[in-house]
Protein backbone atom coordinates (compact mmCIF):
# COMPACT_ATOMS: atom_id res chain seq x y z
CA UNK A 1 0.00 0.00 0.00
CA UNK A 2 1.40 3.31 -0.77
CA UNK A 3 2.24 5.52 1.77
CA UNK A 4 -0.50 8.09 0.97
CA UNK A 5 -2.99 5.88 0.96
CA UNK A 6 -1.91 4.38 4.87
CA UNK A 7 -3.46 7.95 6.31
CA UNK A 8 -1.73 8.52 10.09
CA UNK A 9 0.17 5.96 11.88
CA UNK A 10 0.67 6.24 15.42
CA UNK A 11 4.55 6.22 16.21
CA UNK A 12 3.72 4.10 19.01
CA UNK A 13 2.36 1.21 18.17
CA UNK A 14 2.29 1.43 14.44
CA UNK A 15 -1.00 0.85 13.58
CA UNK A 16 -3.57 3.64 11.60
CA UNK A 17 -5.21 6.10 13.37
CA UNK A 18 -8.66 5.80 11.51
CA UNK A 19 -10.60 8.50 13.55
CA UNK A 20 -10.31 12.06 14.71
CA UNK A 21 -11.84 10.77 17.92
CA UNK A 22 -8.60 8.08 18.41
CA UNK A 23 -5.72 10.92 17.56
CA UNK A 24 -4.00 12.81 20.30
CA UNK A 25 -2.01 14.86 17.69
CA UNK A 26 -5.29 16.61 16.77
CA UNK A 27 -6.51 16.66 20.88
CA UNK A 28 -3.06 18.94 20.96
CA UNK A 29 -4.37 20.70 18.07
CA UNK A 30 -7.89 21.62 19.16
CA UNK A 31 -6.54 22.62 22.41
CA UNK A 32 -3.61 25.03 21.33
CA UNK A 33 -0.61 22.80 21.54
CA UNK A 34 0.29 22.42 17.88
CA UNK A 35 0.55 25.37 15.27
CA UNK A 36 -1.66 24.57 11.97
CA UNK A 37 1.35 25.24 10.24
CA UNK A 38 3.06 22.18 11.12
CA UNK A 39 -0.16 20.10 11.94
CA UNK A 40 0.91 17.70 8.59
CA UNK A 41 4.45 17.73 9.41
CA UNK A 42 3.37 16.47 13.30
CA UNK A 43 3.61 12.80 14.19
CA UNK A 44 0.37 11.10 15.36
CA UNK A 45 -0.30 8.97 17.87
CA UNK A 46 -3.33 6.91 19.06
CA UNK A 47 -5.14 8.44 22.59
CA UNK A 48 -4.38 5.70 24.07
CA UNK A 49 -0.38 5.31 23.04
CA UNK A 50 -0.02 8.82 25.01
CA UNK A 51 -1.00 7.75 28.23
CA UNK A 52 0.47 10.95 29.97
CA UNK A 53 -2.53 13.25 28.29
CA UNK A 54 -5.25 10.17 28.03
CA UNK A 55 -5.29 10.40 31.96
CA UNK A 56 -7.18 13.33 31.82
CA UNK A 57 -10.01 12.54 29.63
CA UNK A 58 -12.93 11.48 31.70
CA UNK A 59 -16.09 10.96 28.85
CA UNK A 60 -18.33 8.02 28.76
CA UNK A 61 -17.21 7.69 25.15
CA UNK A 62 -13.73 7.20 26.42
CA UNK A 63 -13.58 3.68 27.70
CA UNK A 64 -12.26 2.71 29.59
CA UNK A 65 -10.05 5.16 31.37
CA UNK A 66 -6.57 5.82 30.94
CA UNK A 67 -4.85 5.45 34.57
CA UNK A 68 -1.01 6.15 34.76
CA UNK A 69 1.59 4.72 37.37
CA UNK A 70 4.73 6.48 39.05
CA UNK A 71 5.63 10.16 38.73
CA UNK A 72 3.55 11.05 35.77
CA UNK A 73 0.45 9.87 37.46
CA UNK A 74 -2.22 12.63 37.24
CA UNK A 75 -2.77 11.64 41.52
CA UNK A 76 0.67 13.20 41.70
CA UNK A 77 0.41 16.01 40.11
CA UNK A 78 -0.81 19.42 41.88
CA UNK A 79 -4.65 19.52 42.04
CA UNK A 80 -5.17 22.86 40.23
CA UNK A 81 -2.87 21.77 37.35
CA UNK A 82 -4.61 18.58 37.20
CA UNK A 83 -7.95 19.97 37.55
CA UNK A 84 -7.61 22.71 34.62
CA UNK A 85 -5.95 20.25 32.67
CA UNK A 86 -9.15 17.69 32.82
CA UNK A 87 -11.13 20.57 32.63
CA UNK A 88 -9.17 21.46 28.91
CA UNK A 89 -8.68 18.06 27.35
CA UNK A 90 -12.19 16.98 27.81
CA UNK A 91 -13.51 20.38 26.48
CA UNK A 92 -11.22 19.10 23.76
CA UNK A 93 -12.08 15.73 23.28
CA UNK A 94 -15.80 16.90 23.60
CA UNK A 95 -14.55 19.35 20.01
CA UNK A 96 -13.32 16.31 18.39
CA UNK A 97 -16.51 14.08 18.67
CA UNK A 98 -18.01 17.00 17.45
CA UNK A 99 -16.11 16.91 14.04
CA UNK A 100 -16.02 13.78 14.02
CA UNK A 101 -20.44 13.93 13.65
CA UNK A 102 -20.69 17.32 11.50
CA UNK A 103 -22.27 16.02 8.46
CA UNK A 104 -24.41 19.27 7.56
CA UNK A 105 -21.52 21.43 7.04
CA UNK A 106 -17.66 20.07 7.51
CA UNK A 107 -15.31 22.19 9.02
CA UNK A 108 -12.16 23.08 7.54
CA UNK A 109 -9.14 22.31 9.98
CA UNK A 110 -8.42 26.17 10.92
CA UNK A 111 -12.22 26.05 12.33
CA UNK A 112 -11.27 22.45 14.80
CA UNK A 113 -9.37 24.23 17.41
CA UNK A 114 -11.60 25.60 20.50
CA UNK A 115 -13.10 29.26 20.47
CA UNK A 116 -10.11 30.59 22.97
CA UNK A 117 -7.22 28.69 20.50
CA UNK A 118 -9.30 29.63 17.08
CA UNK A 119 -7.57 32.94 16.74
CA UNK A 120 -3.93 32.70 18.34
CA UNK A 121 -2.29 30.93 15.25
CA UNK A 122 -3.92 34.04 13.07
């Protein structure tokens, strides 16, 4: 299969990452963390192969939780941080099921990011 026609492969685990609702690379995007600009030069990565952000996300649709061991585990991490950081990724992994289900009218990629993020790449 050529290259091009693979789509993103997580640099994890190797394997496609078929949805927008699966992809941490565009979670980073839709929260401010990666510039449009290089969005297609970015490596992606499944949710789930990133298990340092996938802590945070608490969504029914996310299933089952992500729960991390040692250091990097969110329980030891300060509260604020790890509240406002719950409070951002799930905001943003709220944005991508809802790309993921516009059928009416699709978005182009400058309009994925969150309303506070939509104009600070402009």
């Amino acid at each position: 299969m050529a290259r091009c026609d693979q789509g993103y492969l997580c640099r994890v685990c190797g394997e496609e990452v078929e949805l927008i609702t699966d992809s941490e690379l565009y979670l980073r995007y839709v929260i401010g963390e990666v510039d449009p600009e290089t969005l297609h030069l970015s490596s992606e990565c499944h949710l789930r192969c990133a298990p340092a952000l996938a802590q945070f996300i608490s969504d029914e649709r996310f299933v089952p939780p992500v729960e991390v061991a040692g250091p990097f585990s969110k329980r030891e991490l300060d509260p604020t941080f790890v509240r406002q950081r719950s409070e951002l990724l799930n905001r943003g992994y709220a944005r991508l099921w809802s790309i993921q289900q516009e059928r009416r009218k699709p978005l182009t990629v400058i309009e994925y990011p969150l309303p506070e993020f939509s104009n600070k790449w402009r």
